[in-house]
PDB file of N, CA and C in Angstrom:
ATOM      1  N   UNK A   1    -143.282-158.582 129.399  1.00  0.00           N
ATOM      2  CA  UNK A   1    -141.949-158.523 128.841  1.00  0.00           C
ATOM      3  C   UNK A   1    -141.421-157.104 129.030  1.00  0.00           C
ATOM      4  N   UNK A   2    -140.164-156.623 129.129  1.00  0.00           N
ATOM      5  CA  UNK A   2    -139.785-155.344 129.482  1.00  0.00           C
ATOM      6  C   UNK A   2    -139.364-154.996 128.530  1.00  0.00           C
ATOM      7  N   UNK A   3    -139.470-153.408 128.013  1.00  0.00           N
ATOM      8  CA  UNK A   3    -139.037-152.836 127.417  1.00  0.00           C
ATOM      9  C   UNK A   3    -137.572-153.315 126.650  1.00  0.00           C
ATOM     10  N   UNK A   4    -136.605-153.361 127.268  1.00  0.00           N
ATOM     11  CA  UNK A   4    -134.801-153.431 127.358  1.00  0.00           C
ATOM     12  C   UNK A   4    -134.961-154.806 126.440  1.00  0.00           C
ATOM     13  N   UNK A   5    -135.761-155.688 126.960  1.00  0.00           N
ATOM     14  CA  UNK A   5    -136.016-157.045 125.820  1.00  0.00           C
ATOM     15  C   UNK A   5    -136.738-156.973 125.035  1.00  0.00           C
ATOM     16  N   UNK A   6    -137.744-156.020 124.609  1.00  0.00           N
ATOM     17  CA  UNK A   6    -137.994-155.866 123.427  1.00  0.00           C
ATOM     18  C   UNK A   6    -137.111-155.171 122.668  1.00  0.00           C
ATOM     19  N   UNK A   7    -136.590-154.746 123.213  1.00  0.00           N
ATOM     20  CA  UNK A   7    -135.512-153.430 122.078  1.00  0.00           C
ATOM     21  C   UNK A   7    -134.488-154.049 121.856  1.00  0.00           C
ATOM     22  N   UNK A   8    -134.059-155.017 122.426  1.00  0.00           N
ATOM     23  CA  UNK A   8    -132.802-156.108 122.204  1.00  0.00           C
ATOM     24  C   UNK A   8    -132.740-156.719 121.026  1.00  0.00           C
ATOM     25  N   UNK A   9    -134.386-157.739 121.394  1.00  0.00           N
ATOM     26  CA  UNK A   9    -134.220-158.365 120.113  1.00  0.00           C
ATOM     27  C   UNK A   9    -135.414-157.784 119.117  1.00  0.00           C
ATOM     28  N   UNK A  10    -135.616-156.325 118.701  1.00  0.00           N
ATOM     29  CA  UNK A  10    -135.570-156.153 117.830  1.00  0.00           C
ATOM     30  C   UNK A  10    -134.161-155.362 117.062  1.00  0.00           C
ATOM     31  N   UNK A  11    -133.510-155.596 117.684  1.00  0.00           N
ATOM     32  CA  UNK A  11    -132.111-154.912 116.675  1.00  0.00           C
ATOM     33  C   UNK A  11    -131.536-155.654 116.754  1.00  0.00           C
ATOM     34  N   UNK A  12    -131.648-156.775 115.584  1.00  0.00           N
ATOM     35  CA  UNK A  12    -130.853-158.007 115.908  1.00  0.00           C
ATOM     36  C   UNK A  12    -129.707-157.775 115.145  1.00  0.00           C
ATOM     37  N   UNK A  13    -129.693-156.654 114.394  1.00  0.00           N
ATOM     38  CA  UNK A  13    -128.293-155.894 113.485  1.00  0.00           C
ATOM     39  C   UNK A  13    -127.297-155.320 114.498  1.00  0.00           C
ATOM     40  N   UNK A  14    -127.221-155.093 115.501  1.00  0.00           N
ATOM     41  CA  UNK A  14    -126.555-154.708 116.479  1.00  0.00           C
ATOM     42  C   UNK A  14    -125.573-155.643 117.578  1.00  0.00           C
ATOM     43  N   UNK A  15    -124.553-155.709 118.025  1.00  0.00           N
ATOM     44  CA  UNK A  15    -123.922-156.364 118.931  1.00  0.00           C
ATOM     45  C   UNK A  15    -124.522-155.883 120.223  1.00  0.00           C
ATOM     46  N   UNK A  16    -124.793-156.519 121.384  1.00  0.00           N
ATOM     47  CA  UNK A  16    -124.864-155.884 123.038  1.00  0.00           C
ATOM     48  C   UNK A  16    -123.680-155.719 123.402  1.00  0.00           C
ATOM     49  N   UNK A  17    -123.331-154.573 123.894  1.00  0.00           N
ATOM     50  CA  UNK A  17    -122.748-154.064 124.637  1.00  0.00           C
ATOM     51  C   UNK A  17    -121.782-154.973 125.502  1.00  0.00           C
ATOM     52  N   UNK A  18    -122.376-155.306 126.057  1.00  0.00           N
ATOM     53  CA  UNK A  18    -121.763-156.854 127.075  1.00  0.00           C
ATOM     54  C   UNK A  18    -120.754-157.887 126.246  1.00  0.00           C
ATOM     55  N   UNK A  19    -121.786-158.159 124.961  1.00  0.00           N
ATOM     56  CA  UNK A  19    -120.823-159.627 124.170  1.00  0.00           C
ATOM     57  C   UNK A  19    -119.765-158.429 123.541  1.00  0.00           C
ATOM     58  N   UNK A  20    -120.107-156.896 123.131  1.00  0.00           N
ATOM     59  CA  UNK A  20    -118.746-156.506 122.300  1.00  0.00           C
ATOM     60  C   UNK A  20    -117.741-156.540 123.518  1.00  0.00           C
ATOM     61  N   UNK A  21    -117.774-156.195 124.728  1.00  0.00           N
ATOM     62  CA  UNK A  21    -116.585-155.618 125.426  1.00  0.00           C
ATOM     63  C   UNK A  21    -115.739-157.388 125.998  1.00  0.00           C
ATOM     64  N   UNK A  22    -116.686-158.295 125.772  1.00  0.00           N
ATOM     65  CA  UNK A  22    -116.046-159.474 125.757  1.00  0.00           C
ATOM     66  C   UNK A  22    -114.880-160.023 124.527  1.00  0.00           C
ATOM     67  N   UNK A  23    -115.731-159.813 123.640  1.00  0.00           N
ATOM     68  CA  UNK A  23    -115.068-159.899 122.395  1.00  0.00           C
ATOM     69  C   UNK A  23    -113.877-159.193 122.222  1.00  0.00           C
ATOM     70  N   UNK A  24    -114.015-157.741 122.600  1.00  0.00           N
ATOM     71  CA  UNK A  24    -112.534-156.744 122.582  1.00  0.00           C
ATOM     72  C   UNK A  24    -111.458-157.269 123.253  1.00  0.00           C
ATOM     73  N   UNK A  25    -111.778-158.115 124.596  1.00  0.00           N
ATOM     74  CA  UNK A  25    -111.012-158.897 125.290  1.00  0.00           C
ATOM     75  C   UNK A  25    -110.468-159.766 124.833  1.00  0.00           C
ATOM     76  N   UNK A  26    -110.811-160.490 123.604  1.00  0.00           N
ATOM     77  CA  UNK A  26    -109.984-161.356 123.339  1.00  0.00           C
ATOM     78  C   UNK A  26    -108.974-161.186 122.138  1.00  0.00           C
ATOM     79  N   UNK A  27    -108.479-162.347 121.693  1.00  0.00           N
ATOM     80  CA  UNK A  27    -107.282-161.947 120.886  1.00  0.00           C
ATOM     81  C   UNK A  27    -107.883-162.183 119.500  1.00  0.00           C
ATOM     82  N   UNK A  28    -107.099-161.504 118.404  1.00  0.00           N
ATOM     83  CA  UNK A  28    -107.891-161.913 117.068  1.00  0.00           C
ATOM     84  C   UNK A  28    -108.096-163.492 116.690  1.00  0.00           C
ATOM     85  N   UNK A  29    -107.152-163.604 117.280  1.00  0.00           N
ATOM     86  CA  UNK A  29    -107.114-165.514 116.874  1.00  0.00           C
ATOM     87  C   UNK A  29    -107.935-166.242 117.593  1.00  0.00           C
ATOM     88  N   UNK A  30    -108.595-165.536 118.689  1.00  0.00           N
ATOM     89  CA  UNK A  30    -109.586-166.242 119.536  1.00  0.00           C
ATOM     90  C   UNK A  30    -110.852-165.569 119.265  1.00  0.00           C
ATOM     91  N   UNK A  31    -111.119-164.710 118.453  1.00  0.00           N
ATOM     92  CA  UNK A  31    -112.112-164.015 117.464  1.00  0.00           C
ATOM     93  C   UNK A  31    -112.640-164.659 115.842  1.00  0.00           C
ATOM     94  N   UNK A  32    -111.544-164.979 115.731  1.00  0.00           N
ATOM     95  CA  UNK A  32    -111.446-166.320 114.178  1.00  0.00           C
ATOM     96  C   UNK A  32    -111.645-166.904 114.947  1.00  0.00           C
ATOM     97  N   UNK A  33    -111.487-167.571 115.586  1.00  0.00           N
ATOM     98  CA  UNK A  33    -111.666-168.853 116.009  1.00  0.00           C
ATOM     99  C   UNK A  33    -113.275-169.377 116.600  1.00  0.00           C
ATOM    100  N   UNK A  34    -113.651-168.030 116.765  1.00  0.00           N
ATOM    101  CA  UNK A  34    -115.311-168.189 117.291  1.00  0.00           C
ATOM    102  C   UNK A  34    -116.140-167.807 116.258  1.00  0.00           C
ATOM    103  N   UNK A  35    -115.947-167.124 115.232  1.00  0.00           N
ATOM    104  CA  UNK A  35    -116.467-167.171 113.817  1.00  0.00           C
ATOM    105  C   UNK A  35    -116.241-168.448 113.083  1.00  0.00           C
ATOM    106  N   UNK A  36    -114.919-168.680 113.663  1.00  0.00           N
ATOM    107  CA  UNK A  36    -115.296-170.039 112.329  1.00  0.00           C
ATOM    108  C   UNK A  36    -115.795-171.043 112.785  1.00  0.00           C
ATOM    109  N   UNK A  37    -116.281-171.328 114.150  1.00  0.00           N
ATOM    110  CA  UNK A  37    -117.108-172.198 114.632  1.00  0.00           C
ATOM    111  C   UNK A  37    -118.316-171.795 114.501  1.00  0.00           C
ATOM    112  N   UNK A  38    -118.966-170.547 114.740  1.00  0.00           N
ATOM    113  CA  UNK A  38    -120.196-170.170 114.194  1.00  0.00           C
ATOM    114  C   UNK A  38    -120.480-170.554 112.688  1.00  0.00           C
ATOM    115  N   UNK A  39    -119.488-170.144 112.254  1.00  0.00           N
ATOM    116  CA  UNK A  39    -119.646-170.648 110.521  1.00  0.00           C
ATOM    117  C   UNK A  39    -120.287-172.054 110.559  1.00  0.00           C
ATOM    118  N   UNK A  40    -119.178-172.768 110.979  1.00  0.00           N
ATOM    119  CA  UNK A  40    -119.651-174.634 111.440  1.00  0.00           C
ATOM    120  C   UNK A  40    -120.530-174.743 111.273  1.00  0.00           C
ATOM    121  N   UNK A  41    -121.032-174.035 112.679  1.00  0.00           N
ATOM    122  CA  UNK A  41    -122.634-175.008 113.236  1.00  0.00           C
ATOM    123  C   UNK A  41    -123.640-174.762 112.217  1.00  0.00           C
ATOM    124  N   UNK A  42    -123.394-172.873 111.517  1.00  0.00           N
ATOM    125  CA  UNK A  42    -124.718-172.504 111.121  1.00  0.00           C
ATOM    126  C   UNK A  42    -124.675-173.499 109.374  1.00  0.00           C
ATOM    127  N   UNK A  43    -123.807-173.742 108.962  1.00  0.00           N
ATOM    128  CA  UNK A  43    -123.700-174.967 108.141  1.00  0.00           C
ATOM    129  C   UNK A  43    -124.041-176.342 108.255  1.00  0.00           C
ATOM    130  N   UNK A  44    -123.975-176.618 109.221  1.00  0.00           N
ATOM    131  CA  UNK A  44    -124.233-177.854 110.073  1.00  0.00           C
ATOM    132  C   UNK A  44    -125.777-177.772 109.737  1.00  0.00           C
ATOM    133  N   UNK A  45    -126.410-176.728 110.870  1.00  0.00           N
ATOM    134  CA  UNK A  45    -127.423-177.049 110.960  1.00  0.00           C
ATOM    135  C   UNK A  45    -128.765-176.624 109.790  1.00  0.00           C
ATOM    136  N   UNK A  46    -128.243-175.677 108.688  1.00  0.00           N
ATOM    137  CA  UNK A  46    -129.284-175.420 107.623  1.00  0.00           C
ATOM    138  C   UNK A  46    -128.532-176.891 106.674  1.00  0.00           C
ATOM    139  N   UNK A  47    -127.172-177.308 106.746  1.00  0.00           N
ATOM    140  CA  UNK A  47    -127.584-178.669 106.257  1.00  0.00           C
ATOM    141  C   UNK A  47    -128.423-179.559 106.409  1.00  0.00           C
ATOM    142  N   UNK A  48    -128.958-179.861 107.561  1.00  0.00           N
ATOM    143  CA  UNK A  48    -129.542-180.637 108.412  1.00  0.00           C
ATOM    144  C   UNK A  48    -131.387-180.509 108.396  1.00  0.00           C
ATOM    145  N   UNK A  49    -130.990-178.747 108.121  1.00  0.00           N
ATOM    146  CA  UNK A  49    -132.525-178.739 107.860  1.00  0.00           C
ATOM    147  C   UNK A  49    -133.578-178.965 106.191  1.00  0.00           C
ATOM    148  N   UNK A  50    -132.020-178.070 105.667  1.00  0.00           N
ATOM    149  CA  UNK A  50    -132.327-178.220 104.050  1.00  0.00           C
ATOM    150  C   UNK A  50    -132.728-180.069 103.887  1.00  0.00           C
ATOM    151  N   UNK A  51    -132.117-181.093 104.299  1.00  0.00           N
ATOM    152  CA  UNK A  51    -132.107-181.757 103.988  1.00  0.00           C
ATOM    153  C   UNK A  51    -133.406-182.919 104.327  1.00  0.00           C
ATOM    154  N   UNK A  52    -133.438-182.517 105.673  1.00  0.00           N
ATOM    155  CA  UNK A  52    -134.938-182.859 105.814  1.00  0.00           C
ATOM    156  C   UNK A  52    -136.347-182.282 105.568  1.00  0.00           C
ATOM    157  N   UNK A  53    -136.406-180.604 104.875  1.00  0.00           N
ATOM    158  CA  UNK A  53    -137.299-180.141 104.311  1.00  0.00           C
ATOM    159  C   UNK A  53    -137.366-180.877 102.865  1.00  0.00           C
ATOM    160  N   UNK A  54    -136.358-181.634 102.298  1.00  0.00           N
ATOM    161  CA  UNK A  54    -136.354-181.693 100.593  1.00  0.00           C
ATOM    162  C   UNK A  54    -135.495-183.526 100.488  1.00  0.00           C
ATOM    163  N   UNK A  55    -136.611-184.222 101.583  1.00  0.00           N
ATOM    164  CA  UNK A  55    -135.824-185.690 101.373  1.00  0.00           C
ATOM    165  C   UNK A  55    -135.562-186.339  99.753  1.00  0.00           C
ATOM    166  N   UNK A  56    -136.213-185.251  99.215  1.00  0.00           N
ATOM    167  CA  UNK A  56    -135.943-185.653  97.492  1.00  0.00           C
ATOM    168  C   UNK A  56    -134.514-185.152  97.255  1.00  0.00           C
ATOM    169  N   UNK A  57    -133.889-184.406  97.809  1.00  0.00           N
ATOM    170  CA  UNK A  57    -132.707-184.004  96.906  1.00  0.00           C
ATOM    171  C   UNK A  57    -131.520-184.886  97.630  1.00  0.00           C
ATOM    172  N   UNK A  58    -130.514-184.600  96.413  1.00  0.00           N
ATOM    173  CA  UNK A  58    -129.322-185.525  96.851  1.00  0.00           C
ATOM    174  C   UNK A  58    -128.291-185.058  97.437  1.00  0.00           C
ATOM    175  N   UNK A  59    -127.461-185.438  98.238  1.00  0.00           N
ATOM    176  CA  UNK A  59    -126.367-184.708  98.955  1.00  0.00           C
ATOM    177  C   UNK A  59    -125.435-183.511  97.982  1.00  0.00           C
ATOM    178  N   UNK A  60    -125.688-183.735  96.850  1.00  0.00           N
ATOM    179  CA  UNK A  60    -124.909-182.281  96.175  1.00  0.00           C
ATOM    180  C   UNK A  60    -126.178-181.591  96.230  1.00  0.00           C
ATOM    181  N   UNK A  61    -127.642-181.771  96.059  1.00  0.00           N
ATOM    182  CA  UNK A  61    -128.212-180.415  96.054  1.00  0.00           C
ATOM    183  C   UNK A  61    -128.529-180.290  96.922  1.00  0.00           C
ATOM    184  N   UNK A  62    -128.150-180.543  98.376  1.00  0.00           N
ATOM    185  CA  UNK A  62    -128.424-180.208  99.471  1.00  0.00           C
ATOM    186  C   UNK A  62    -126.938-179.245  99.816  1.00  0.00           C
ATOM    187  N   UNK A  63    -125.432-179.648  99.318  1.00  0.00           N
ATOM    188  CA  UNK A  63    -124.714-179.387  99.469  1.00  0.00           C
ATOM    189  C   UNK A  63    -125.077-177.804  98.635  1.00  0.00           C
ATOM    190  N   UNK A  64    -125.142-178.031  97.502  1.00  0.00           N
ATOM    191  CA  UNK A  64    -125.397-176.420  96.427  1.00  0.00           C
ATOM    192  C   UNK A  64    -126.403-175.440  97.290  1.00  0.00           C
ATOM    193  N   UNK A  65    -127.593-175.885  98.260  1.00  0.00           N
ATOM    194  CA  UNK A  65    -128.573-175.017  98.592  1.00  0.00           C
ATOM    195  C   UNK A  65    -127.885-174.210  99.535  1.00  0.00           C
ATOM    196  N   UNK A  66    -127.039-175.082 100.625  1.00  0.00           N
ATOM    197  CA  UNK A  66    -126.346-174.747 101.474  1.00  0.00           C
ATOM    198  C   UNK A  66    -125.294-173.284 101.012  1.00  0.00           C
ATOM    199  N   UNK A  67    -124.460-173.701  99.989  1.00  0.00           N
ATOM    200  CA  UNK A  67    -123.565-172.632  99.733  1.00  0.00           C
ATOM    201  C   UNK A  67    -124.591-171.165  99.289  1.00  0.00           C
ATOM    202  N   UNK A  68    -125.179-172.061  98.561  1.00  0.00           N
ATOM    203  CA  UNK A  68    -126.026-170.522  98.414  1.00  0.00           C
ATOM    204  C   UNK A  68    -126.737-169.595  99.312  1.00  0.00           C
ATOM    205  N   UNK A  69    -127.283-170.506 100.180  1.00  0.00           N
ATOM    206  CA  UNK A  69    -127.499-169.570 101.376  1.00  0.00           C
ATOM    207  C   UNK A  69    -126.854-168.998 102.020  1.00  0.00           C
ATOM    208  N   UNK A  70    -125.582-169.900 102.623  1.00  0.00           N
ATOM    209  CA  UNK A  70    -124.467-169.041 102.910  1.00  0.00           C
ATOM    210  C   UNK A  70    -123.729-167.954 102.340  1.00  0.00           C
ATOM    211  N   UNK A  71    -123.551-167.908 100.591  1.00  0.00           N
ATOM    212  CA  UNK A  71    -123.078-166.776 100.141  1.00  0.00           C
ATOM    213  C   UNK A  71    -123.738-165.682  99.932  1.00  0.00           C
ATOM    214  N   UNK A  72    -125.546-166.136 100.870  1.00  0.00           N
ATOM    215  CA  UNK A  72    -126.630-164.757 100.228  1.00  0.00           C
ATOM    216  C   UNK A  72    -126.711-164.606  98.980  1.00  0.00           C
ATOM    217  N   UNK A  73    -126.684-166.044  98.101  1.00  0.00           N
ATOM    218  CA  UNK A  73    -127.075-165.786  96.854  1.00  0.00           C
ATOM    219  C   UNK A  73    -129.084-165.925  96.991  1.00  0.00           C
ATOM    220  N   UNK A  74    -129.388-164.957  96.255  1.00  0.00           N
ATOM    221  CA  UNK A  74    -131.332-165.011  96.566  1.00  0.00           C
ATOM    222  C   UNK A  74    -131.737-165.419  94.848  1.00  0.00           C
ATOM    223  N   UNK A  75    -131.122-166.293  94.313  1.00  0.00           N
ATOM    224  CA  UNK A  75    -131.614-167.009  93.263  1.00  0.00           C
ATOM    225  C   UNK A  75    -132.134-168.521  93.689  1.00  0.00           C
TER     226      UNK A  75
END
């Protein structure tokens, strides 16, 4: 593995270079617009997972685990 890919993804707090100067390219509304589809999916899919880690719970406490993860609540 090379160096440049280890150092990548250990700073996963960081944007690359490459995706920011893409991003600058576009317009704010096409910047919302790719956050709030990220939002989507990553809802989508810890729904999806919450729900099959905990086939005991019911669609509101699958719905409640969800928000909380999303708001970074760590209760």
């Amino acid at each position: 593995m090379s160096d440049d890919l280890i150092r990548d993804v250990s700073r996963t707090d960081m944007v690359d270079s490459r995706v920011a100067a893409i991003l600058r390219a576009k317009s704010g509304m096409e910047r919302l617009r790719l956050a709030h589809e990220a939002w989507e999916l990553a809802h989508a899919r810890l729904t999806a997972f919450l729900a099959a880690r905990h086939p005991e719970w019911d669609r509101q406490q699958v719905q409640t685990a969800v928000a909380k993860r999303l708001s970074r609540d760590s209760s």
